[in-house]
C-alpha atoms as a PDB file:
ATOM      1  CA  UNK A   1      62.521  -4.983  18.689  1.00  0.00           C
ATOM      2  CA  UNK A   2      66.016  -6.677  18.049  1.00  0.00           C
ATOM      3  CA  UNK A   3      68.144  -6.351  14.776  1.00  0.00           C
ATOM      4  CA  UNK A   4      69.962  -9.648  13.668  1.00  0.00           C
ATOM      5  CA  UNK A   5      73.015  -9.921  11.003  1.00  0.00           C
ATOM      6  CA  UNK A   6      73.344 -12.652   8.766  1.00  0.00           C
ATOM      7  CA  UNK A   7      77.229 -13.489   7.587  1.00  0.00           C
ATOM      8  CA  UNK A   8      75.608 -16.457   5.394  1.00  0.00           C
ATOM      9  CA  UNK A   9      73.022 -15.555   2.344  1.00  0.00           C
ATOM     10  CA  UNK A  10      72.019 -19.143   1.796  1.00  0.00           C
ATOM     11  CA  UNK A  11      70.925 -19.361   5.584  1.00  0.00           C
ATOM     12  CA  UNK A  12      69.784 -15.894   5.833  1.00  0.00           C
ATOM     13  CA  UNK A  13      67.275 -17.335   2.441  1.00  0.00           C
ATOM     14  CA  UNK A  14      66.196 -20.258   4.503  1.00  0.00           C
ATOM     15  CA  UNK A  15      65.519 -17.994   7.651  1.00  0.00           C
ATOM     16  CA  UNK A  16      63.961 -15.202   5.954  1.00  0.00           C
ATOM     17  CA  UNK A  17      62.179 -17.418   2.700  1.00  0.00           C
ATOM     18  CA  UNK A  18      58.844 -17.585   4.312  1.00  0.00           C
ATOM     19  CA  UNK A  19      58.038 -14.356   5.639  1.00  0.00           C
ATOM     20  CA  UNK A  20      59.322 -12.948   2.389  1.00  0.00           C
ATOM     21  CA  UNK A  21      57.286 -15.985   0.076  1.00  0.00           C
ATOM     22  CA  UNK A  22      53.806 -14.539   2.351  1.00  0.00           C
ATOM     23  CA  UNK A  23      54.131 -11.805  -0.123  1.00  0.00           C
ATOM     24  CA  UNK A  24      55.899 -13.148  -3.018  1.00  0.00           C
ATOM     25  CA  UNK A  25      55.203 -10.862  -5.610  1.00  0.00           C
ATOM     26  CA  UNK A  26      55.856  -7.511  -2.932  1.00  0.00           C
ATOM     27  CA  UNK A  27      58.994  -9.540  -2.331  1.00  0.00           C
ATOM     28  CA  UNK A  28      60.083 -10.975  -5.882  1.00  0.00           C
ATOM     29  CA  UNK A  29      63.425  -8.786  -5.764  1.00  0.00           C
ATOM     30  CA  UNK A  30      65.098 -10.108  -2.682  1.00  0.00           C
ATOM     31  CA  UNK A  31      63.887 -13.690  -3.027  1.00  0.00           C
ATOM     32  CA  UNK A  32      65.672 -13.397  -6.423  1.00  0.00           C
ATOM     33  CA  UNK A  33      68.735 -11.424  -5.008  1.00  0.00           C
ATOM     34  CA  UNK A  34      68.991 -14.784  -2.784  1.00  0.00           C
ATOM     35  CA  UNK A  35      67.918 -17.394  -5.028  1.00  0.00           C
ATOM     36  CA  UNK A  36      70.813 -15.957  -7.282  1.00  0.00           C
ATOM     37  CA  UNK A  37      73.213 -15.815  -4.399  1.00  0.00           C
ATOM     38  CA  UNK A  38      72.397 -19.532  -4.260  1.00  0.00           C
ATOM     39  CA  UNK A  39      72.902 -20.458  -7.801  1.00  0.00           C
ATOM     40  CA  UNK A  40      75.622 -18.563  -8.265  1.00  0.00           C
ATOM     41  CA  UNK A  41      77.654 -18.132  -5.482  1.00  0.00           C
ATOM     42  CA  UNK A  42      80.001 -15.184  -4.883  1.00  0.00           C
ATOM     43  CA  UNK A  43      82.154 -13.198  -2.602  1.00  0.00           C
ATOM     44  CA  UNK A  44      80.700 -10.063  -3.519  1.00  0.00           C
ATOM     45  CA  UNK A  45      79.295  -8.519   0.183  1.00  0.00           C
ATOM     46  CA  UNK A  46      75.905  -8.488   0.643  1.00  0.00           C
ATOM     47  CA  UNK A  47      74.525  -6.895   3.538  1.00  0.00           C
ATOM     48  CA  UNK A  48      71.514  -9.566   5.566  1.00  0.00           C
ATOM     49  CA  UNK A  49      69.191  -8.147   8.540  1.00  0.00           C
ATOM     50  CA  UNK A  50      66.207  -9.087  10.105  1.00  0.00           C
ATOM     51  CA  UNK A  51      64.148  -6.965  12.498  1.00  0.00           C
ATOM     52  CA  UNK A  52      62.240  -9.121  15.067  1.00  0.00           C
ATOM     53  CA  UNK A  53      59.608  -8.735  17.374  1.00  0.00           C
ATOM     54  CA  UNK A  54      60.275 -12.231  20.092  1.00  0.00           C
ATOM     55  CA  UNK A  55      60.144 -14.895  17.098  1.00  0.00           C
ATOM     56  CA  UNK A  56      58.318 -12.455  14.458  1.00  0.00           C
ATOM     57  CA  UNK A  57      60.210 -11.209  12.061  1.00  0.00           C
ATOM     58  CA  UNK A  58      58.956  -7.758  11.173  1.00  0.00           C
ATOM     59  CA  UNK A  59      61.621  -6.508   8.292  1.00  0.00           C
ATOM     60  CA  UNK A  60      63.790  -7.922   6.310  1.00  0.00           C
ATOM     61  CA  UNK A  61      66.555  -5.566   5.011  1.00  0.00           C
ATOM     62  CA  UNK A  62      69.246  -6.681   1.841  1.00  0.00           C
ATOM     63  CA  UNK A  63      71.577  -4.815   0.325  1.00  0.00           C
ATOM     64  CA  UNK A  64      74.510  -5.989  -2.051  1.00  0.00           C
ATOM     65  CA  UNK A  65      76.627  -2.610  -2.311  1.00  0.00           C
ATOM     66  CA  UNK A  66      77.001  -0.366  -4.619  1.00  0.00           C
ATOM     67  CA  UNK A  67      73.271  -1.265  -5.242  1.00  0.00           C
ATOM     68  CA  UNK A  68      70.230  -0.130  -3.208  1.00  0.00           C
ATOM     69  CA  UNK A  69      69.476  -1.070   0.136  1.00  0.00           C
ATOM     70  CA  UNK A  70      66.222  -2.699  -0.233  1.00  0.00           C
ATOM     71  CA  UNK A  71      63.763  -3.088   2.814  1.00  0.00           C
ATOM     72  CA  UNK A  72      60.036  -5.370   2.686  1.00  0.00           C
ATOM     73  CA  UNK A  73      57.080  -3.600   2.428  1.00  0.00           C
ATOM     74  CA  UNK A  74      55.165  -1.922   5.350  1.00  0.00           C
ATOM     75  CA  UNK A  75      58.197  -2.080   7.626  1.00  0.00           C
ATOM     76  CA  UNK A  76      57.242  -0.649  10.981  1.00  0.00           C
ATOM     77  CA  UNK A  77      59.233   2.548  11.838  1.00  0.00           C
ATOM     78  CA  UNK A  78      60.916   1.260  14.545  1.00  0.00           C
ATOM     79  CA  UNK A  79      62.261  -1.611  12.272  1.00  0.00           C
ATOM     80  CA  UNK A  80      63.446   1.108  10.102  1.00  0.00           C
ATOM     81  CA  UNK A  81      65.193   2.758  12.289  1.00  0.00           C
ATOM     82  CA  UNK A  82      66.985   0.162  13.547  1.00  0.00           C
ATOM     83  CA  UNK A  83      68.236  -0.846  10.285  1.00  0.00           C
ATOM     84  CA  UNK A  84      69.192   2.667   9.906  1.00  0.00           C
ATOM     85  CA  UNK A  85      71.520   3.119  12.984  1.00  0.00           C
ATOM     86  CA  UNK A  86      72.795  -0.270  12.474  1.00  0.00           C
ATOM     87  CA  UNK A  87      74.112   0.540   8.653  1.00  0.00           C
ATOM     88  CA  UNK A  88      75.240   3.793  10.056  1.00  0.00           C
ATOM     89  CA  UNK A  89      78.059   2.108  12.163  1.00  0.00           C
ATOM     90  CA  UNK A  90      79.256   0.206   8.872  1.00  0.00           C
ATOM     91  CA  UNK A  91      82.181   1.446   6.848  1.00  0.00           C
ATOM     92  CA  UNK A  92      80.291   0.475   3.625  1.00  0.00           C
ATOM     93  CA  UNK A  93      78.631   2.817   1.457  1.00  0.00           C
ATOM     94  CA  UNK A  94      75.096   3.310   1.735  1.00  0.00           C
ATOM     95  CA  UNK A  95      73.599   5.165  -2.127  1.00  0.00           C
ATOM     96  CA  UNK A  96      70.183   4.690  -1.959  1.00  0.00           C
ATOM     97  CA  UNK A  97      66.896   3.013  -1.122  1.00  0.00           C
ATOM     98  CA  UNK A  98      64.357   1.168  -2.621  1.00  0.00           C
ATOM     99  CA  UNK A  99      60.910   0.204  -0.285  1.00  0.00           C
ATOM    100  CA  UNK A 100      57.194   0.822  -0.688  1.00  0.00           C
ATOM    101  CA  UNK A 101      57.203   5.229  -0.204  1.00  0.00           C
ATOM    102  CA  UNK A 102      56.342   4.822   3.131  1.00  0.00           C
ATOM    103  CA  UNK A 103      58.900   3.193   4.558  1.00  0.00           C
ATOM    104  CA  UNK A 104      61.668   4.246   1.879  1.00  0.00           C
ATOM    105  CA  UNK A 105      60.838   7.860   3.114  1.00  0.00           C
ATOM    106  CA  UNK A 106      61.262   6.916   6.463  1.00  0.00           C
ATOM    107  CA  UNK A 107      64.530   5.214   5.825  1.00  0.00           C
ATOM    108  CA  UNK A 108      66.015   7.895   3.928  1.00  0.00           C
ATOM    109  CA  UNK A 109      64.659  10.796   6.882  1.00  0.00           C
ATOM    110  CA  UNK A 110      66.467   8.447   9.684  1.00  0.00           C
ATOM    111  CA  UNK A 111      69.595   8.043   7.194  1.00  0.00           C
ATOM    112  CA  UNK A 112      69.600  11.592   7.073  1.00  0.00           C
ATOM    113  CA  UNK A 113      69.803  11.924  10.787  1.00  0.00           C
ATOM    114  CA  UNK A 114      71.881   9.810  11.517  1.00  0.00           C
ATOM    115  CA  UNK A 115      74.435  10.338   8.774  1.00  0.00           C
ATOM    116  CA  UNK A 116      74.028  13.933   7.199  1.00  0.00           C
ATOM    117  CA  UNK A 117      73.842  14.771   3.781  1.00  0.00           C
ATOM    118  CA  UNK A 118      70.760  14.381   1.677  1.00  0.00           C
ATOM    119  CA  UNK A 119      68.651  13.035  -0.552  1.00  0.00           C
ATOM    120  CA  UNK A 120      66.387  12.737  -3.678  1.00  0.00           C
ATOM    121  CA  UNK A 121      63.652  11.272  -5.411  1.00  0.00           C
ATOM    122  CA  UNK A 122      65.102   9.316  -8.500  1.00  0.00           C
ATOM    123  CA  UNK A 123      62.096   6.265  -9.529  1.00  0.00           C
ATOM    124  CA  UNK A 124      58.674   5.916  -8.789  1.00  0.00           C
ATOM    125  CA  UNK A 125      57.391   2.474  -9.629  1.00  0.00           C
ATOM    126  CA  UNK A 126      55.012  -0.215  -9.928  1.00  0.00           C
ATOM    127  CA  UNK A 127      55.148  -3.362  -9.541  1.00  0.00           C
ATOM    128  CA  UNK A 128      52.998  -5.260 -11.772  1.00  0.00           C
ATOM    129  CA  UNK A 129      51.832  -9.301 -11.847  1.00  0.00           C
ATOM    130  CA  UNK A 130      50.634 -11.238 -14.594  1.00  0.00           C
ATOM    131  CA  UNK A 131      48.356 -15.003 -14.313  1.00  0.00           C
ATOM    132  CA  UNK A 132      47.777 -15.277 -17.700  1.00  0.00           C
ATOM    133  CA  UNK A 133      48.489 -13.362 -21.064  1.00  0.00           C
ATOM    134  CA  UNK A 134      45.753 -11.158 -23.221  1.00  0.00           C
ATOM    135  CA  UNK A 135      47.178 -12.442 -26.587  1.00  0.00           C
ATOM    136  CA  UNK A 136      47.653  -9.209 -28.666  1.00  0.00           C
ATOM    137  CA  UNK A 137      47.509  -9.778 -32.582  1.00  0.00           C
ATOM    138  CA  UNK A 138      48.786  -7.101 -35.508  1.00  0.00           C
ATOM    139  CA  UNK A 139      52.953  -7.059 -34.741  1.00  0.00           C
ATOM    140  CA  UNK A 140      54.761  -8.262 -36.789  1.00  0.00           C
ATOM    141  CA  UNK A 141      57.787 -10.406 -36.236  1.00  0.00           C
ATOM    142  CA  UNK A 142      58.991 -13.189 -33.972  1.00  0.00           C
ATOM    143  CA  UNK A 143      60.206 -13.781 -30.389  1.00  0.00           C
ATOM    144  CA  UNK A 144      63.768 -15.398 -30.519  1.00  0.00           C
ATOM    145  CA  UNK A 145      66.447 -16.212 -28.226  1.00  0.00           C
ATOM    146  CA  UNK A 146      70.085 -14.460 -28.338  1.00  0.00           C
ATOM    147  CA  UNK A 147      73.106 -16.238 -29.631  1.00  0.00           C
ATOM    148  CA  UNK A 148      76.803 -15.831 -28.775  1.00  0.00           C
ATOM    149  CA  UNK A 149      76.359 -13.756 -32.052  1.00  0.00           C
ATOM    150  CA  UNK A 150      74.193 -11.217 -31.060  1.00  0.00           C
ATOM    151  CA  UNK A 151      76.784 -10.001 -28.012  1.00  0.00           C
ATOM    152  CA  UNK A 152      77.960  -6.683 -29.686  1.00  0.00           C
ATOM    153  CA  UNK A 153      74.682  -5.569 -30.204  1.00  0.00           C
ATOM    154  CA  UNK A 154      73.248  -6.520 -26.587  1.00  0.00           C
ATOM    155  CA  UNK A 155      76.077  -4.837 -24.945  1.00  0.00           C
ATOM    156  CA  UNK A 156      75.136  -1.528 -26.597  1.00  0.00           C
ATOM    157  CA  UNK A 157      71.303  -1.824 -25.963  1.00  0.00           C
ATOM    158  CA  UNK A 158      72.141  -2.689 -22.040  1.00  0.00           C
ATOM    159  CA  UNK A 159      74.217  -0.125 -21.422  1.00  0.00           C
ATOM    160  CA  UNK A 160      71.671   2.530 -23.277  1.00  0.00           C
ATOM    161  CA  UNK A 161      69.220   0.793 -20.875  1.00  0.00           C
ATOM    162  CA  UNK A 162      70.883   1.381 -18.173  1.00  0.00           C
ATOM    163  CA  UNK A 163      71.649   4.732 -18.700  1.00  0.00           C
ATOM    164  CA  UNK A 164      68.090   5.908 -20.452  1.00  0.00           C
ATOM    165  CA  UNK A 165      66.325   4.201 -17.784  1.00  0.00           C
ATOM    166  CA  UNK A 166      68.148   4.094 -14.115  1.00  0.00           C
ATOM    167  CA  UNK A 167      70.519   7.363 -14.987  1.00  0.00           C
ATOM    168  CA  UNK A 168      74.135   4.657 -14.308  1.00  0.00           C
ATOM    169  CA  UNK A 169      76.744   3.840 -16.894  1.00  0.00           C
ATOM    170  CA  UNK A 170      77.637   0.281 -16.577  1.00  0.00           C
ATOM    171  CA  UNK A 171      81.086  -0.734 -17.511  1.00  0.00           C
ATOM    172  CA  UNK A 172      81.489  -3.336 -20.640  1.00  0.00           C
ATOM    173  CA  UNK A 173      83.229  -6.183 -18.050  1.00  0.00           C
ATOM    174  CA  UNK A 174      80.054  -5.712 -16.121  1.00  0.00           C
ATOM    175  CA  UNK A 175      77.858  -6.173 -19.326  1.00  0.00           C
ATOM    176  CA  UNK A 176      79.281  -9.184 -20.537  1.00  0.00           C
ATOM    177  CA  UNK A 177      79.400 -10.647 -17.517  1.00  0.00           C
ATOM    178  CA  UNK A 178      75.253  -9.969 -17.273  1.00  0.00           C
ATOM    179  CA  UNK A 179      75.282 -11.814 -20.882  1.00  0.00           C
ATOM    180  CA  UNK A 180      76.944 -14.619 -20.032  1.00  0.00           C
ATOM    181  CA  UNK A 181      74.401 -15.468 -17.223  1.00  0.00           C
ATOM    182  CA  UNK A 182      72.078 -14.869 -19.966  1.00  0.00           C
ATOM    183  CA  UNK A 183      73.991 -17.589 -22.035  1.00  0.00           C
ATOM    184  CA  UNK A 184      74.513 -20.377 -19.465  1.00  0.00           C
ATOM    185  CA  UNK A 185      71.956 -20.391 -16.432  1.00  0.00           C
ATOM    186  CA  UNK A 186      68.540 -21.280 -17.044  1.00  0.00           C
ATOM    187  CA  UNK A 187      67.200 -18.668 -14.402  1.00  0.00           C
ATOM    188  CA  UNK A 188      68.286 -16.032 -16.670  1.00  0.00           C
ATOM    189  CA  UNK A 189      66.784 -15.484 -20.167  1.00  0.00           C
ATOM    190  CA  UNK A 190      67.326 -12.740 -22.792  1.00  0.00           C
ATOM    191  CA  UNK A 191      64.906 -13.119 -25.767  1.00  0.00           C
ATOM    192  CA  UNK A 192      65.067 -10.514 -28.941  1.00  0.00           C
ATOM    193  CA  UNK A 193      62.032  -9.542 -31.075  1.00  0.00           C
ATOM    194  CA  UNK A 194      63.180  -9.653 -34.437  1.00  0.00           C
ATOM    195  CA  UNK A 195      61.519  -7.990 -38.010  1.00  0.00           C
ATOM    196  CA  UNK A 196      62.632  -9.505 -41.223  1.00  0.00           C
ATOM    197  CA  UNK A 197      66.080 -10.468 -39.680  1.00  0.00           C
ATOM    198  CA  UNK A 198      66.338  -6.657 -37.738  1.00  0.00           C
ATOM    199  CA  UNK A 199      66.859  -7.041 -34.180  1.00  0.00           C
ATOM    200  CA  UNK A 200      64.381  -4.511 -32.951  1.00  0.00           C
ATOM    201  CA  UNK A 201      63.612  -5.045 -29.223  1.00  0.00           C
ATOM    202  CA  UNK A 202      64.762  -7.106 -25.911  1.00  0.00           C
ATOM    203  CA  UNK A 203      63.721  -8.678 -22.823  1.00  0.00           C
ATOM    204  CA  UNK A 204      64.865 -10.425 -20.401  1.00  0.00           C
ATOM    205  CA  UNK A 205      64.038 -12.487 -17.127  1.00  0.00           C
ATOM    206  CA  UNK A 206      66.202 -13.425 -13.967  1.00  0.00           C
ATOM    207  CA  UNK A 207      65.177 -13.258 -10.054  1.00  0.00           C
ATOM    208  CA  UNK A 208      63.141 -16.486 -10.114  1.00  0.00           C
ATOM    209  CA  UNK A 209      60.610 -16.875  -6.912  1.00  0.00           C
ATOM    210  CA  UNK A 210      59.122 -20.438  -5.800  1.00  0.00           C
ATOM    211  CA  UNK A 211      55.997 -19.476  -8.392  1.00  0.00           C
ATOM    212  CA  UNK A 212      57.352 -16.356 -10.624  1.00  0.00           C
ATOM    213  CA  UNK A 213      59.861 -14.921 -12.395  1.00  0.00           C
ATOM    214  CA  UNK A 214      60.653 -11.084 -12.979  1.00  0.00           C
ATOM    215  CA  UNK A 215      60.194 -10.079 -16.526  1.00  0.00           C
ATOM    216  CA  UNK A 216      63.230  -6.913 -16.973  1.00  0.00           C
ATOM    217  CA  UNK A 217      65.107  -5.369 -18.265  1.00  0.00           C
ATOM    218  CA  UNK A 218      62.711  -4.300 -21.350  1.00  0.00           C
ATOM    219  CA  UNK A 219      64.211  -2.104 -24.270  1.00  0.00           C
ATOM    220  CA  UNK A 220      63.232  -0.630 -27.586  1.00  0.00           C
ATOM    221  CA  UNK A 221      65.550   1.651 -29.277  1.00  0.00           C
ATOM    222  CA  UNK A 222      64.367   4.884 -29.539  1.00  0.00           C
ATOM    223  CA  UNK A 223      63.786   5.384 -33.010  1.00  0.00           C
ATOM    224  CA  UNK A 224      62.278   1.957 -33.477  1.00  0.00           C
ATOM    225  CA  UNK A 225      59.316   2.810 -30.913  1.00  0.00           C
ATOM    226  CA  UNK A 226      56.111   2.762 -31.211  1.00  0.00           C
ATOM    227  CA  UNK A 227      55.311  -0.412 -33.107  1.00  0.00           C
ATOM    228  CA  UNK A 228      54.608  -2.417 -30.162  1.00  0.00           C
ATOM    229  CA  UNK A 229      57.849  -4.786 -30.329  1.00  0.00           C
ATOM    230  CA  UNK A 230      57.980  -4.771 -27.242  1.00  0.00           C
ATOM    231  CA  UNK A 231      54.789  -5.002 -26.017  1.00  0.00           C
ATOM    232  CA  UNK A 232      54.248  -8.295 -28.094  1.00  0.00           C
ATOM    233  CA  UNK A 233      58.252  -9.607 -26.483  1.00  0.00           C
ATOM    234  CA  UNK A 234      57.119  -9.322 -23.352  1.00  0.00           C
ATOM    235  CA  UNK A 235      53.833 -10.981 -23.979  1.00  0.00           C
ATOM    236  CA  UNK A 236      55.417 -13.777 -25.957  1.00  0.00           C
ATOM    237  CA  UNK A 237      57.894 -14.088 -23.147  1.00  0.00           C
ATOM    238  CA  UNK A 238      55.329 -14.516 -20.590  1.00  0.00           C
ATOM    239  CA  UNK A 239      53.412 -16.947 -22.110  1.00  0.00           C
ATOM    240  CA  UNK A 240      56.620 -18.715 -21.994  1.00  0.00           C
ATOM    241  CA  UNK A 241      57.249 -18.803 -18.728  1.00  0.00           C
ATOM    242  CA  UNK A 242      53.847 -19.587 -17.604  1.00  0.00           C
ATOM    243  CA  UNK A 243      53.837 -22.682 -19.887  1.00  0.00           C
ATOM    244  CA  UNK A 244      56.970 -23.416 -18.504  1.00  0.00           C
ATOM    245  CA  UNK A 245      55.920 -24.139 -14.918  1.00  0.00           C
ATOM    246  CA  UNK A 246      55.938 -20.524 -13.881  1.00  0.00           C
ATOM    247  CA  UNK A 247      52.163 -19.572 -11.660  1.00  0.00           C
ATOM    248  CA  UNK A 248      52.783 -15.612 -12.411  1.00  0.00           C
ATOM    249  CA  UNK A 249      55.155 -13.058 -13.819  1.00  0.00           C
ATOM    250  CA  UNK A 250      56.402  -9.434 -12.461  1.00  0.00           C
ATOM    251  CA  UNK A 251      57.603  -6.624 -13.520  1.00  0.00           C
ATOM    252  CA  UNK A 252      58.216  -2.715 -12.767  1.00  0.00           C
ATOM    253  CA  UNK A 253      57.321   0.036 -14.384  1.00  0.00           C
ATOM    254  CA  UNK A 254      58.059   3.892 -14.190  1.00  0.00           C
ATOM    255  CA  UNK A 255      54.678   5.605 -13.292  1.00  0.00           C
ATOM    256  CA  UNK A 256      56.040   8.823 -14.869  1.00  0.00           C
ATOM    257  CA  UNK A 257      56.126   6.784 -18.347  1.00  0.00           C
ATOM    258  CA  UNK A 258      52.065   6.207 -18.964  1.00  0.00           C
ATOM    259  CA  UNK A 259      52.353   3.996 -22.359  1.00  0.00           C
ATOM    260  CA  UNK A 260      54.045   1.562 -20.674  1.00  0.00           C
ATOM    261  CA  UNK A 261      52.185   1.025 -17.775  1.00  0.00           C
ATOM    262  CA  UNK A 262      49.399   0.530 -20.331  1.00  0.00           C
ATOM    263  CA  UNK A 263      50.935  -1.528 -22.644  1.00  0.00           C
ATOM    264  CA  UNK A 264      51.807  -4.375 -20.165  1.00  0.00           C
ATOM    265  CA  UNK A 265      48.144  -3.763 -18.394  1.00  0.00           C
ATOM    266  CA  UNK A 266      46.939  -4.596 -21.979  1.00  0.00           C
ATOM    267  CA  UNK A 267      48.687  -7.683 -22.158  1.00  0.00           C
ATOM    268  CA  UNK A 268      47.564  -8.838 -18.735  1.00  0.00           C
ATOM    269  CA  UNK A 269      49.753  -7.546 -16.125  1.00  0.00           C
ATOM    270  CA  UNK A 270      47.727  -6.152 -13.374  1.00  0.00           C
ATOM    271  CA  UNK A 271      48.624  -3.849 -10.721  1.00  0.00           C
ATOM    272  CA  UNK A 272      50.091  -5.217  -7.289  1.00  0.00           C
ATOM    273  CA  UNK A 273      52.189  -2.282  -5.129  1.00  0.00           C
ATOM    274  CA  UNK A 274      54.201   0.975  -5.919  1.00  0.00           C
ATOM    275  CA  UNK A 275      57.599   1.479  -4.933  1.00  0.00           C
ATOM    276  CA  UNK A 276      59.542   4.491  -4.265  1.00  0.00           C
ATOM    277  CA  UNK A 277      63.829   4.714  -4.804  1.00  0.00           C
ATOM    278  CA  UNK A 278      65.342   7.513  -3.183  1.00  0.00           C
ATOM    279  CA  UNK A 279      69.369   8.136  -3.762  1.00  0.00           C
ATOM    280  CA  UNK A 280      71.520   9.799  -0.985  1.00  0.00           C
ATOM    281  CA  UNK A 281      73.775  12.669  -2.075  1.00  0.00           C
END
């Protein structure tokens, strides 16, 4: 097996799109990572591998640091490896990574051999795909989309997101500049669920794929739980995007947090793959 750099994310996308588009929904985070490269582009690094077998391509590796590395599913171990020892001679920092358990274990075991220190389990998943919505009946209120208005408010819910749900504290320049691709670019979306005029849950979409789109973040505030706001969002939201051209819908869950991986199976959203994140310490 041969590893192969890409400089280029645009070419890397048309090199790579296929393989990754055989499983699209497996996939749906890198082909967005690289759709969005395309749309928007940026000089941010991004780290581009293949792992090849003659003319097969058996892993595809991305990572756009301080984020995750993340490697496609059912990556052979000598693929891993590779992409292992090759990151290890890189003077780029290397936090975590995100793959089906498998081959996430066996990327963080190699990482540890090759470049000390540890690591942890910090998010089990599953990833989740939706054909067409269960309509749900019984909430009350109204799927709407945010205004310039409503930016004080989302930058407070995002960054309790963030931190409730991935354990990270985003800074506010980073926040706004997630709203305003919410604002202006029609492959991002942010959509409220509102009671009577009370802002009460959010959801959002981004990472478009040649069929899909990923449905996420998703966030009630605490104390407004338990009403199924945002089970009825996300529903409304798909339906949206599935009458908008869109063949399916994805989205993650946390497998420690059972009402929610019921709540979206309720409206639809059926089970495809788990994924495992481990962060190095």
């Amino acid at each position: 097996m041969e590893l192969q750099r890409f400089n280029e994310p645009i070419a890397f996308r048309a090199h790579v799109g296929a393989f990754l588009e055989t499983h699209e929904a497996e996939n749906c985070v890198q082909i967005g990572m690289l759709t969005t490269r395309s749309l928007i582009p940026s000089a941010d690094p991004i780290y581009c591998a293949t792992v090849v077998d003659g003319a097969a391509i058996q892993a595809v590796a991305i990572m756009t640091p301080p984020y995750h590395l993340l490697i496609t599913p059912a990556a052979p171990s000598a693929a891993v490896d590779l992409i292992a020892h090759d990151l290890a001679g890189e003077a780029v920092m290397v936090t975590g990574v995100m793959a089906d358990p498998a081959t996430s274990l066996r990327f963080a075991q190699t990482w540890q051999d090759v470049r000390g220190g540890g690591f942890a389990p910090t998010m089990s998943e599953r990833l989740y795909r939706l054909a067409r919505v269960i309509p749900i009946t019984g909430v009350a209120g109204r799927m709407r989309a945010i205004s310039e208005a409503d930016r004080p408010l989302l930058v407070q819910w995002l960054a309790d997101f963030e931190q409730e749900a991935l354990g990270t504290a985003l800074d506010h320049a980073q926040i706004h500049h997630r709203i305003d691709r919410y604002l202006t670019l029609a492959a991002f979306g942010l959509y409220l669920w509102e009671v009577d005029g009370e802002v009460v849950a959010l959801a959002a979409h981004s990472g478009p794929t040649p069929h899909g789109m990923r449905i996420g973040p998703v966030y009630t505030p605490p104390g407004l739980r338990g009403h199924g706001y945002a089970r009825a969002l996300v529903a409304d939201l798909s339906q949206m995007l599935l009458a908008g051209g869109r063949q399916f819908c994805f989205l993650f869950t946390d497998l420690t947090n059972p009402t929610s991986n019921h709540i979206y199976q309720a409206i639809g959203y059926t089970p495809v793959s788990d994924v495992q994140v481990y962060r190095f310490t």
